[in-house]
PDB file of N, CA and C in Angstrom:
ATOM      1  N   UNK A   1     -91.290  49.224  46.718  1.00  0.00           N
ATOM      2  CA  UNK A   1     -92.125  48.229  47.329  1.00  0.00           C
ATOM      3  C   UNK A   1     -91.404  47.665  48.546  1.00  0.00           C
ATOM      4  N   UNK A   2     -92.175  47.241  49.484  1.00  0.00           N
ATOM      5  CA  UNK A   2     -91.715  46.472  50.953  1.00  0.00           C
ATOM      6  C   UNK A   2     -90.842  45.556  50.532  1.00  0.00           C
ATOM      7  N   UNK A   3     -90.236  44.772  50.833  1.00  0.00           N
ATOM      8  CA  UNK A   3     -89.053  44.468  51.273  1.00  0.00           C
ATOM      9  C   UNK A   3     -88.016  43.678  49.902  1.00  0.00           C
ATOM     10  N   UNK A   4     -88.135  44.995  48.622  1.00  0.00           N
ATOM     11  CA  UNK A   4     -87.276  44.831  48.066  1.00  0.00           C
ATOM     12  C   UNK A   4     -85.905  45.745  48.003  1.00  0.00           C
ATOM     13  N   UNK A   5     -84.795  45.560  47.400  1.00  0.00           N
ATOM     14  CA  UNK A   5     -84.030  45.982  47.438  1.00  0.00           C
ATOM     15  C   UNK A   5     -83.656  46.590  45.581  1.00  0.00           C
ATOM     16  N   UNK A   6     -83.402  47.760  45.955  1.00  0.00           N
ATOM     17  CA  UNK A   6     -83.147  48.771  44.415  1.00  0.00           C
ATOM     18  C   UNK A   6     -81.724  49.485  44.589  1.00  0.00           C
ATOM     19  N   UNK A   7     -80.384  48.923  44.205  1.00  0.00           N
ATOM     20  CA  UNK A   7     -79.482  49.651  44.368  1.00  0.00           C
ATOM     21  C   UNK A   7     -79.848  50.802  43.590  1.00  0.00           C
ATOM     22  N   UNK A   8     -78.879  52.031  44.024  1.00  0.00           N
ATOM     23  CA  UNK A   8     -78.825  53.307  43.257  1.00  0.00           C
ATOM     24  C   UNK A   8     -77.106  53.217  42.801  1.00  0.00           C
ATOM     25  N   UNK A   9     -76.979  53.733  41.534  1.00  0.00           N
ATOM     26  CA  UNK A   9     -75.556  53.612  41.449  1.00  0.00           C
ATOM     27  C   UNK A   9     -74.994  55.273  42.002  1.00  0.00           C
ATOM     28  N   UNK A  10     -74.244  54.994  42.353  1.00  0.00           N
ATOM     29  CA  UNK A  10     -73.269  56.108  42.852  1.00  0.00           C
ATOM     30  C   UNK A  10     -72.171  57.144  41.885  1.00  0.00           C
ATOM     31  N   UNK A  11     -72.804  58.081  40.823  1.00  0.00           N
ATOM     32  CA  UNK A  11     -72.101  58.758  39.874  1.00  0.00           C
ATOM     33  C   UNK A  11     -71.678  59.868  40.122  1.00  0.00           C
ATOM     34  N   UNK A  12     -70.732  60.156  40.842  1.00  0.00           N
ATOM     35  CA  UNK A  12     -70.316  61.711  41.200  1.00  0.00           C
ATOM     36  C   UNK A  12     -69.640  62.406  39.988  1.00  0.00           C
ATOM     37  N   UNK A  13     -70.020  63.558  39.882  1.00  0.00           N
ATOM     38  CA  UNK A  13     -68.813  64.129  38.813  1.00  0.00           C
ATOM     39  C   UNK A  13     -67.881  65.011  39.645  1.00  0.00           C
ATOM     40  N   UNK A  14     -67.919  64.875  40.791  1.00  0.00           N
ATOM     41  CA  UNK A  14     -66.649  65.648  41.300  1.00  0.00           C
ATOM     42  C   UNK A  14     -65.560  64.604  41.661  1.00  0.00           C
ATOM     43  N   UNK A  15     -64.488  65.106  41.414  1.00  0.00           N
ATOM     44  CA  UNK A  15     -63.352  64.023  41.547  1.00  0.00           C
ATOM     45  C   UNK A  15     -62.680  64.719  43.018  1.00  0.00           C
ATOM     46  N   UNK A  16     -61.838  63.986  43.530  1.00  0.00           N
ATOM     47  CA  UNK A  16     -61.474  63.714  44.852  1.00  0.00           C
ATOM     48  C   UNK A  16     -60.249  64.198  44.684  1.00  0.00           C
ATOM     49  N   UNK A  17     -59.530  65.186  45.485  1.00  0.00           N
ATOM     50  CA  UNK A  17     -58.663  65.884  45.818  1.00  0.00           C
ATOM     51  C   UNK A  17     -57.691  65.668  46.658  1.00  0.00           C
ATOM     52  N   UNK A  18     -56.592  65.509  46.507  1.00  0.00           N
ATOM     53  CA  UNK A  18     -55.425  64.862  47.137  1.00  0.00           C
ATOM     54  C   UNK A  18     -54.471  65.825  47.709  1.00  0.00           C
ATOM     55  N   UNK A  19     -54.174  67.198  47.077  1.00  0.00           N
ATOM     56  CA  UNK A  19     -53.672  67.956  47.091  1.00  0.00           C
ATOM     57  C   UNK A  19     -53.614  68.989  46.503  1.00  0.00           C
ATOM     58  N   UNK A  20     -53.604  70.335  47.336  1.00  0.00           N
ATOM     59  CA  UNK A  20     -54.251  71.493  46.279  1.00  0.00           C
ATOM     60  C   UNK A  20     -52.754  72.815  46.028  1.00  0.00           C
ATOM     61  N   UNK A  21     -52.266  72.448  44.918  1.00  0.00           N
ATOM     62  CA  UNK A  21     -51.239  73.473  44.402  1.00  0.00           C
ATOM     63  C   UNK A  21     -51.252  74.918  43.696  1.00  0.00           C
ATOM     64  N   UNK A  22     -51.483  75.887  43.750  1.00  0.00           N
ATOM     65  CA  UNK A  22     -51.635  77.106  43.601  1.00  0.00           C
ATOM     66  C   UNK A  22     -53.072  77.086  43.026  1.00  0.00           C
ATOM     67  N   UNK A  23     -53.258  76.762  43.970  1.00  0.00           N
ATOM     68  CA  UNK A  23     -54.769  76.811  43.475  1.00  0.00           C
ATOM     69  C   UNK A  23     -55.700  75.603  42.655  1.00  0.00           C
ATOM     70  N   UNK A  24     -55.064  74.336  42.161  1.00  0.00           N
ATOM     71  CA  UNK A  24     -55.445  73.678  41.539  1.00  0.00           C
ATOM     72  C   UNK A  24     -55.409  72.275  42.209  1.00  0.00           C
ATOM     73  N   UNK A  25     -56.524  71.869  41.816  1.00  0.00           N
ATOM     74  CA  UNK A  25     -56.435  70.596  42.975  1.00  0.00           C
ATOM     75  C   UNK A  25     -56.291  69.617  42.300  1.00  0.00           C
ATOM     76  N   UNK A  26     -55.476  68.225  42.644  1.00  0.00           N
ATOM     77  CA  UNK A  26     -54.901  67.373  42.278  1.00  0.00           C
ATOM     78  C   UNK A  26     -55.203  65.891  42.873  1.00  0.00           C
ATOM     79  N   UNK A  27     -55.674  65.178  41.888  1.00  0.00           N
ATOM     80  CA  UNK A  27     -55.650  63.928  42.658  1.00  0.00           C
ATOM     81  C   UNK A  27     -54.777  62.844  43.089  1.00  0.00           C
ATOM     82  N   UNK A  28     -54.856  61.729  43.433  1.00  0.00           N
ATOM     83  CA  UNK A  28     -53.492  61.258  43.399  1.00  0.00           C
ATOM     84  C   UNK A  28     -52.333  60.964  42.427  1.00  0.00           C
ATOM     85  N   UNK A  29     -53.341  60.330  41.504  1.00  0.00           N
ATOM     86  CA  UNK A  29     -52.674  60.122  40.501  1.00  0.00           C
ATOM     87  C   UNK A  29     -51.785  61.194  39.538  1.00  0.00           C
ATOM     88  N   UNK A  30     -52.680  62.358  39.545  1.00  0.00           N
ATOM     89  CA  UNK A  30     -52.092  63.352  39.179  1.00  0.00           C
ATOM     90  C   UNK A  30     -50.965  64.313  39.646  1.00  0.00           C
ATOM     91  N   UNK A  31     -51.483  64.114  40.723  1.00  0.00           N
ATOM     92  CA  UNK A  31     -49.692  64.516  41.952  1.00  0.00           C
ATOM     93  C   UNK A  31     -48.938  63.490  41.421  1.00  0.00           C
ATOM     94  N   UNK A  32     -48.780  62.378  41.139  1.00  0.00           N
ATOM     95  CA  UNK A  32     -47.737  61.590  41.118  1.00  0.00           C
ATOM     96  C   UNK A  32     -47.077  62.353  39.401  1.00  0.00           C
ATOM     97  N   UNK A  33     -47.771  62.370  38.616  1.00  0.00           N
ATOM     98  CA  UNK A  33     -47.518  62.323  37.493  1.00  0.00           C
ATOM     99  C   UNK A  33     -46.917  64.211  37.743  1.00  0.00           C
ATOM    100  N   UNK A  34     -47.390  64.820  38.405  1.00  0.00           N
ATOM    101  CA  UNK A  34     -46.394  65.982  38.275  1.00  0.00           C
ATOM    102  C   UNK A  34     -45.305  66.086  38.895  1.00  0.00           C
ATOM    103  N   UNK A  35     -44.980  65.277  40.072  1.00  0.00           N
ATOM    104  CA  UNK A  35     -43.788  64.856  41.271  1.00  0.00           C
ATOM    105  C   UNK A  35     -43.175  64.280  39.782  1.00  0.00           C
ATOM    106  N   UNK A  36     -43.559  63.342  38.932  1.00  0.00           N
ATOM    107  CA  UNK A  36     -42.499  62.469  38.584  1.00  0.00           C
ATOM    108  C   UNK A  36     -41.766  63.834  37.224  1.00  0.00           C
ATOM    109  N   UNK A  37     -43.028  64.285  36.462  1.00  0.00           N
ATOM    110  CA  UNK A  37     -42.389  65.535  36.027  1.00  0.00           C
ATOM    111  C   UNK A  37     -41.543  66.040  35.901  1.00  0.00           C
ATOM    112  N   UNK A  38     -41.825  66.899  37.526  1.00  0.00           N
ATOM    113  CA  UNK A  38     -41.008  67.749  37.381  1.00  0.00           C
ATOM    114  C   UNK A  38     -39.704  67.244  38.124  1.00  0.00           C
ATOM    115  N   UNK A  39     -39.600  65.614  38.872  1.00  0.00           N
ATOM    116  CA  UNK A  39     -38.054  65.203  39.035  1.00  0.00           C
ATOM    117  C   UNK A  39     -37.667  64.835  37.478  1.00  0.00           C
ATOM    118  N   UNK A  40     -38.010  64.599  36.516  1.00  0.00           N
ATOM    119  CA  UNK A  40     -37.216  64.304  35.097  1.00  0.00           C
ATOM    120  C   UNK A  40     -37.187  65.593  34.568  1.00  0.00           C
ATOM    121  N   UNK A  41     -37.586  66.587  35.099  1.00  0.00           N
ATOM    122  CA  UNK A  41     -36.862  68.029  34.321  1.00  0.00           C
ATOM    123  C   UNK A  41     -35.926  68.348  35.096  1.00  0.00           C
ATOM    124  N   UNK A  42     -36.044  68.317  36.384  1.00  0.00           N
ATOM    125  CA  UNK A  42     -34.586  68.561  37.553  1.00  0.00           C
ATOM    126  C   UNK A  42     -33.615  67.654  37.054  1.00  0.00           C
ATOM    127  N   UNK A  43     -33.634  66.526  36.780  1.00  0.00           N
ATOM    128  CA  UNK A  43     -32.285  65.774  36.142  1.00  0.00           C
ATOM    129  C   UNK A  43     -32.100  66.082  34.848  1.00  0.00           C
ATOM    130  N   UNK A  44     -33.404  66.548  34.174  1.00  0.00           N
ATOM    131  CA  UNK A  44     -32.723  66.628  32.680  1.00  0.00           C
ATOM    132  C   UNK A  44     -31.817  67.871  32.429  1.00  0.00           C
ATOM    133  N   UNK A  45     -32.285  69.167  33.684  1.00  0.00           N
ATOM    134  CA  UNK A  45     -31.606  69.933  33.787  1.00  0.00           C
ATOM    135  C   UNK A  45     -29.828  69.965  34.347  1.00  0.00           C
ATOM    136  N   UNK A  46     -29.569  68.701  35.396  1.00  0.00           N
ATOM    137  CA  UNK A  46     -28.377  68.434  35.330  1.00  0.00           C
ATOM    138  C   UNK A  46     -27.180  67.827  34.749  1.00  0.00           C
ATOM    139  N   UNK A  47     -27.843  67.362  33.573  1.00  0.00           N
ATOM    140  CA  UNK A  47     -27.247  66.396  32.356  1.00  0.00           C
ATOM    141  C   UNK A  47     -26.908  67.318  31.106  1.00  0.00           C
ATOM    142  N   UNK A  48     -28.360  68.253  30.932  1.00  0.00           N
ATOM    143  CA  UNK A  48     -27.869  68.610  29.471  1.00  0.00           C
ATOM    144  C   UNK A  48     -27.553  70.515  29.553  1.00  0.00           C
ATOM    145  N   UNK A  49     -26.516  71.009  29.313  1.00  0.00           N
ATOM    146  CA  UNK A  49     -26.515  72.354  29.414  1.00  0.00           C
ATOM    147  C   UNK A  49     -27.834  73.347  28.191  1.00  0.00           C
ATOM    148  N   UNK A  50     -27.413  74.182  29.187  1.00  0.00           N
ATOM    149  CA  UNK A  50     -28.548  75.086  28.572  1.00  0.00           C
ATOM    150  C   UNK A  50     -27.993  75.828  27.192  1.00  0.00           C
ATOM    151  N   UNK A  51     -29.280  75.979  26.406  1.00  0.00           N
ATOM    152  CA  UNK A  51     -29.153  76.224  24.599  1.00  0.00           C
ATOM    153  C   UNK A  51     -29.030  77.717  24.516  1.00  0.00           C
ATOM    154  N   UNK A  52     -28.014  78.454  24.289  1.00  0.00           N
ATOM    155  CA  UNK A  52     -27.599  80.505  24.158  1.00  0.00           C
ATOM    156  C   UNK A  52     -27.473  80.966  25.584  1.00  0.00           C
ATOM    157  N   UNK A  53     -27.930  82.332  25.477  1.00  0.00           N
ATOM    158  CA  UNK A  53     -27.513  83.103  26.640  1.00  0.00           C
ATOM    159  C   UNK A  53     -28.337  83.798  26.772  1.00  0.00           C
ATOM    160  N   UNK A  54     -29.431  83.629  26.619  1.00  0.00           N
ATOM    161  CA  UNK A  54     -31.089  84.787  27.559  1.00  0.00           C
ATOM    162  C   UNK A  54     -31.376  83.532  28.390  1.00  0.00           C
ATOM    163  N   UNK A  55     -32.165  84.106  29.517  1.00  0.00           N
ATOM    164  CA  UNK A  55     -32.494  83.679  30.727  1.00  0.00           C
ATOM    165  C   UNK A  55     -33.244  82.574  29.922  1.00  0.00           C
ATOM    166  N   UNK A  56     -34.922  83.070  29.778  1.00  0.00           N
ATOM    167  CA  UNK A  56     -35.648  82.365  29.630  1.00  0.00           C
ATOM    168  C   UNK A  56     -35.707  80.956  28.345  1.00  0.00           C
ATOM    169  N   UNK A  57     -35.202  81.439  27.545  1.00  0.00           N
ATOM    170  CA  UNK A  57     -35.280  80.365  26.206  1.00  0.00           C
ATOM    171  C   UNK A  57     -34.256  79.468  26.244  1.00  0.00           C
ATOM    172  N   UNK A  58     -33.251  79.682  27.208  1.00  0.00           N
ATOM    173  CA  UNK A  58     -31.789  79.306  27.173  1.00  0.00           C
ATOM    174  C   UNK A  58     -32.176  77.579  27.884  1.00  0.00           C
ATOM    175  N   UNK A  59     -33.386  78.069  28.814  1.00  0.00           N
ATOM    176  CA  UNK A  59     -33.628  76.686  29.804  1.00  0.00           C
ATOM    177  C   UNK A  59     -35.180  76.155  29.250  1.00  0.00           C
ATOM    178  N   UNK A  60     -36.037  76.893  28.099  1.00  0.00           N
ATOM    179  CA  UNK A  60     -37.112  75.906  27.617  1.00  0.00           C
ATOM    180  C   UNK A  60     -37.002  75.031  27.649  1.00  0.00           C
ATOM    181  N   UNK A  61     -36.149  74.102  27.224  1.00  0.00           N
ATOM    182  CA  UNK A  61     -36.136  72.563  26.739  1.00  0.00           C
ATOM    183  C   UNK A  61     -36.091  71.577  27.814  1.00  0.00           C
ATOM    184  N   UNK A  62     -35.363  72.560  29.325  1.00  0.00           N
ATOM    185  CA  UNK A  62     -36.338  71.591  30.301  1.00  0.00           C
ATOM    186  C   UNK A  62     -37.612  71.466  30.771  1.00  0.00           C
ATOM    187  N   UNK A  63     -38.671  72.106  29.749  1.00  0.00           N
ATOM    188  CA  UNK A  63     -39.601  71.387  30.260  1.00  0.00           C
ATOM    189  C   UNK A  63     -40.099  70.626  29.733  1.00  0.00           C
ATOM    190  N   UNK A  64     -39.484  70.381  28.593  1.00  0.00           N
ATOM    191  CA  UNK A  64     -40.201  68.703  27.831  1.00  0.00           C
ATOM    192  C   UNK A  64     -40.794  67.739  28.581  1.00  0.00           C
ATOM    193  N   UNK A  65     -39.814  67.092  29.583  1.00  0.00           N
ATOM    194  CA  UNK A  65     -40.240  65.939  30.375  1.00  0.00           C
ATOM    195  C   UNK A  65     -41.471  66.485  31.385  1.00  0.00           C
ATOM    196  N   UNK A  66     -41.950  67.361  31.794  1.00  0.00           N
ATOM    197  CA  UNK A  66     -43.248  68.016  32.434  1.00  0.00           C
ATOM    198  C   UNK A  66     -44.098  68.097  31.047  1.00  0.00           C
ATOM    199  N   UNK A  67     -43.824  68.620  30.530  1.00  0.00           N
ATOM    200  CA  UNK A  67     -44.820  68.761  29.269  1.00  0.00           C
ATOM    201  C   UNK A  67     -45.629  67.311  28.650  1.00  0.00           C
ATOM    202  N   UNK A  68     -44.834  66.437  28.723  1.00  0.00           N
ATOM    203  CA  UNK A  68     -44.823  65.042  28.274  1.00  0.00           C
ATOM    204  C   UNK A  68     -45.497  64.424  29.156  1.00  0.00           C
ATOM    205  N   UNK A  69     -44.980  64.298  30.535  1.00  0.00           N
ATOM    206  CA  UNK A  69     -45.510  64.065  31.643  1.00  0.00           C
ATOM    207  C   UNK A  69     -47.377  64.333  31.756  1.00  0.00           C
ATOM    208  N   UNK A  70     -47.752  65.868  31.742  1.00  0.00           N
ATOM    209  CA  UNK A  70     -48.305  66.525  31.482  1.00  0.00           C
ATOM    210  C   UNK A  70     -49.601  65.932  30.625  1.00  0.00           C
ATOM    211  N   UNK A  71     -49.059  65.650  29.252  1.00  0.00           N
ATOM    212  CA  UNK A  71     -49.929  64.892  27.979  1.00  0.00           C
ATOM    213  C   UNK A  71     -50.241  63.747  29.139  1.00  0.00           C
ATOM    214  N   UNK A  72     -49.624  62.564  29.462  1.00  0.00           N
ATOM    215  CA  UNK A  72     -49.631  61.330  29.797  1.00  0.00           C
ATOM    216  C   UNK A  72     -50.987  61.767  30.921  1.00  0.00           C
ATOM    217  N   UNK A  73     -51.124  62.818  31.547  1.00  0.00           N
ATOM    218  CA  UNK A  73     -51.812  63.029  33.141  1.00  0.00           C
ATOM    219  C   UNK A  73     -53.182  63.171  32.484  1.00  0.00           C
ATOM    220  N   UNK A  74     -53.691  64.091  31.730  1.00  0.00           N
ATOM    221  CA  UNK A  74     -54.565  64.915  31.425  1.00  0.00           C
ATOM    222  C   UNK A  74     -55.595  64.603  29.879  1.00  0.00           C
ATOM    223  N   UNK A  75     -54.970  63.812  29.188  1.00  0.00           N
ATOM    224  CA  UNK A  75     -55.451  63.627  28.058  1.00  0.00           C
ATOM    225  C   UNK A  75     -55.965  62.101  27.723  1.00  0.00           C
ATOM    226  N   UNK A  76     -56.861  62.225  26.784  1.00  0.00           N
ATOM    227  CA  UNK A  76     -58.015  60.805  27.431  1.00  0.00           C
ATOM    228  C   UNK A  76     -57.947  60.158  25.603  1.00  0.00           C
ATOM    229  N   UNK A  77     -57.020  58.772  25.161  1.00  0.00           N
ATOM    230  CA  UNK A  77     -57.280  58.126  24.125  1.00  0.00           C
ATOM    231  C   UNK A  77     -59.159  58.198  23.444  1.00  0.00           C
ATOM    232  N   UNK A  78     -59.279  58.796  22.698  1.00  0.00           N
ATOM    233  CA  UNK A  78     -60.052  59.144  21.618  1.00  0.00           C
ATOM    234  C   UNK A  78     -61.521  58.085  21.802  1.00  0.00           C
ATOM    235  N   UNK A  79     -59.923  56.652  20.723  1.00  0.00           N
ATOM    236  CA  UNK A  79     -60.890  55.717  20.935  1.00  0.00           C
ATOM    237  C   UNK A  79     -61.640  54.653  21.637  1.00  0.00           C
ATOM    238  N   UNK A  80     -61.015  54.593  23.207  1.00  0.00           N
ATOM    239  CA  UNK A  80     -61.010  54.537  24.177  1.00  0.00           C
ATOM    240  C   UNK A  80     -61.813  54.908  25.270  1.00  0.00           C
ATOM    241  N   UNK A  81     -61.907  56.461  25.429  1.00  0.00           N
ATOM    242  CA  UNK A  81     -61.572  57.368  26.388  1.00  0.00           C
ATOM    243  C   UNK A  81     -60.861  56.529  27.748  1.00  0.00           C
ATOM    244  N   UNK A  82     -60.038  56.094  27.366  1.00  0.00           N
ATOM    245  CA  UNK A  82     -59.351  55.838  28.531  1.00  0.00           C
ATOM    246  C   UNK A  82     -57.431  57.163  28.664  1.00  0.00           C
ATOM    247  N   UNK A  83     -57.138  57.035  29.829  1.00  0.00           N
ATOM    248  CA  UNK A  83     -56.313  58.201  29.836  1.00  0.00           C
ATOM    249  C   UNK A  83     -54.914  57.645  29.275  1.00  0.00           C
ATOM    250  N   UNK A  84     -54.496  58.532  28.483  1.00  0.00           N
ATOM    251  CA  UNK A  84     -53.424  58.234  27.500  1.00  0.00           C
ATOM    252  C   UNK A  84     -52.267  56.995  27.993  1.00  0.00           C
ATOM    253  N   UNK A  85     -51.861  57.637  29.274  1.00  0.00           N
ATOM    254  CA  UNK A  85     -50.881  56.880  30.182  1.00  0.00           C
ATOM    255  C   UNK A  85     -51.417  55.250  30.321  1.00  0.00           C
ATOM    256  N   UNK A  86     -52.412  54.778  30.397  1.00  0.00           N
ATOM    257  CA  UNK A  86     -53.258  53.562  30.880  1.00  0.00           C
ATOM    258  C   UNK A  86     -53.186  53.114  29.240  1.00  0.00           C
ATOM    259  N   UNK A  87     -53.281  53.728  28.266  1.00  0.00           N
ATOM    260  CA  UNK A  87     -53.329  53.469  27.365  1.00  0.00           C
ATOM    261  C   UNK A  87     -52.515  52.586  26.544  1.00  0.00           C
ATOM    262  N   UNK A  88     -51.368  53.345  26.352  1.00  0.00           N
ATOM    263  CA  UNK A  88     -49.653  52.657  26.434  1.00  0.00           C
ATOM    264  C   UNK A  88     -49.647  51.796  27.139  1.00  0.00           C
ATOM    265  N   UNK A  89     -49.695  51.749  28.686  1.00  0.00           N
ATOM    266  CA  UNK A  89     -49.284  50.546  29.513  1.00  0.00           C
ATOM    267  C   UNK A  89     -49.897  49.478  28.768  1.00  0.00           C
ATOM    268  N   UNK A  90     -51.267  49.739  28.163  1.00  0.00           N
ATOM    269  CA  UNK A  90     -51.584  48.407  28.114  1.00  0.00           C
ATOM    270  C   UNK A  90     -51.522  47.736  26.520  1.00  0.00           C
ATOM    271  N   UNK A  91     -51.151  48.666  26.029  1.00  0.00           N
ATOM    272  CA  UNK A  91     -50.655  48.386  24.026  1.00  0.00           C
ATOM    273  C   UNK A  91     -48.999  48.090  24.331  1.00  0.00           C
ATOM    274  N   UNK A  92     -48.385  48.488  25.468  1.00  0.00           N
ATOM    275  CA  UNK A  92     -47.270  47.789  25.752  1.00  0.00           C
ATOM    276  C   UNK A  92     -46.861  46.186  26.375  1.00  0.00           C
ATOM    277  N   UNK A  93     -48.110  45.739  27.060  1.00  0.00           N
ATOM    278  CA  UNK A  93     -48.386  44.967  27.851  1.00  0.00           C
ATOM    279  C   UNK A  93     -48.884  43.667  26.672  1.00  0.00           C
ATOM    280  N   UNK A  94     -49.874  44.264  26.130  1.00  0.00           N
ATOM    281  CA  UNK A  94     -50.347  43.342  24.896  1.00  0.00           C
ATOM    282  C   UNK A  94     -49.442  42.428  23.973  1.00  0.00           C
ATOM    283  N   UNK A  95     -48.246  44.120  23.749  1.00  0.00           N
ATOM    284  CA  UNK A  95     -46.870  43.530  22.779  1.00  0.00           C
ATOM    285  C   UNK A  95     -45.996  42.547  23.551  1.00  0.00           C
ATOM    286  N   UNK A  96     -45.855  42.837  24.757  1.00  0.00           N
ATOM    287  CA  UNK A  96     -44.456  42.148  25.509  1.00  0.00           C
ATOM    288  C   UNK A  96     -45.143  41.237  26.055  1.00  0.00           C
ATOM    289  N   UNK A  97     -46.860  40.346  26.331  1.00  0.00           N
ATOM    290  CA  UNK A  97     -47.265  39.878  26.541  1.00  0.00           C
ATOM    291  C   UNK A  97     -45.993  37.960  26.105  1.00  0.00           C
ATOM    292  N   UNK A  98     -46.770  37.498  27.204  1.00  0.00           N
ATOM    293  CA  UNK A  98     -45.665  35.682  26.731  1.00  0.00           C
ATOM    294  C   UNK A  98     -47.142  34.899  26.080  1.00  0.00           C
ATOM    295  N   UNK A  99     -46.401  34.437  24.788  1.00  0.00           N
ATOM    296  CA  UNK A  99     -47.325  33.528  23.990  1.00  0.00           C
ATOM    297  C   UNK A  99     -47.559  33.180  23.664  1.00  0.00           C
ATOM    298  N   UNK A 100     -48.239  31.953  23.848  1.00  0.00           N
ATOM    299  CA  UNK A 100     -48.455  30.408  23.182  1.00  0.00           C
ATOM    300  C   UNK A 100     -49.158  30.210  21.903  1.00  0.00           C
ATOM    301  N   UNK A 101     -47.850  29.512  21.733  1.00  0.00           N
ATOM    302  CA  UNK A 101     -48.534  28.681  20.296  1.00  0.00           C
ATOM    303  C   UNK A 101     -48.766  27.329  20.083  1.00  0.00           C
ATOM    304  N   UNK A 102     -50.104  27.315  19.928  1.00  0.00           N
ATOM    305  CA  UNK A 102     -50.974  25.846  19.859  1.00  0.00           C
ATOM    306  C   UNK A 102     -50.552  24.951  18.282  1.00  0.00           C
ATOM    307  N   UNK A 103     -49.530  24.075  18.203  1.00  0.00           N
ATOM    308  CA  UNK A 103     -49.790  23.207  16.584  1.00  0.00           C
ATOM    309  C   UNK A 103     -50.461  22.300  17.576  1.00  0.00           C
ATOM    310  N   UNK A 104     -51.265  21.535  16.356  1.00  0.00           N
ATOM    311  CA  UNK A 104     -51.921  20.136  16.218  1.00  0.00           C
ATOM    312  C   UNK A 104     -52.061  20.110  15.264  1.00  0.00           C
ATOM    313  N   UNK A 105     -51.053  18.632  14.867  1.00  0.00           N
ATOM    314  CA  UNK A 105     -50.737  18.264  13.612  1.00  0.00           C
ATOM    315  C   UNK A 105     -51.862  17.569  13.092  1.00  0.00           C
ATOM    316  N   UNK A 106     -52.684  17.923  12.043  1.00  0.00           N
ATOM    317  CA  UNK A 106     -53.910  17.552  11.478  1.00  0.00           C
ATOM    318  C   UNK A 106     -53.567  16.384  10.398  1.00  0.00           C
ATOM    319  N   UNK A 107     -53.493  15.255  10.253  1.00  0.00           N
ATOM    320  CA  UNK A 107     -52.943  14.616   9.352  1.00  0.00           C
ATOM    321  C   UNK A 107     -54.611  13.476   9.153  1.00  0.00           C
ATOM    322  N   UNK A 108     -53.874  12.713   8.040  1.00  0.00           N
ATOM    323  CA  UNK A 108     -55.074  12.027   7.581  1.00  0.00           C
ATOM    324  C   UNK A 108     -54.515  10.524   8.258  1.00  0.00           C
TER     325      UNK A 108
END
């Protein structure tokens, strides 16, 4: 009708691309979370020596911190659906929260 106004909401299902790595495109947030990754497997690799003597299995265990990393980027709390990482922050935030306690002494 003439001179009303009807927002439309704006629901894209394509998400926005920040950077595209062998092929896979990344948003910001998600670049960050693989930058931070894979710098805690580069240090974890300079701290802890590697487990036997074959190439490949000898250095598995650095990729925990990508792997971990990884969970935190990609995977969405259940009951929530909010993303795992956001999740924690804020069940951490809740706990370490500062907090008042109200007495009023009820007497007769």
């Amino acid at each position: 009708m003439w001179g009303q106004y009807h927002p439309i909401p704006y629901k894209s299902a394509i998400k926005e691309k920040f950077i595209t790595i062998f092929g896979i495109g990344l948003s910001l947030s998600q670049a960050a979370w693989w930058t931070v990754g894979g710098y805690l497997s580069v240090q974890m690799s300079k701290v802890v020596p590697r487990i036997g003597t074959d190439w490949f299995y000898s250095r598995l265990h650095y990729s925990i911190p990508f792997l971990f990393c990884m969970y935190l980027c990609y995977f969405k709390h259940t009951g929530t659906n909010l993303p795992v990482w956001k999740y924690y922050y804020l069940m951490l935030r809740l706990r370490l929260r500062r907090r008042r306690y109200l007495y009023k002494k009820g007497g007769a």
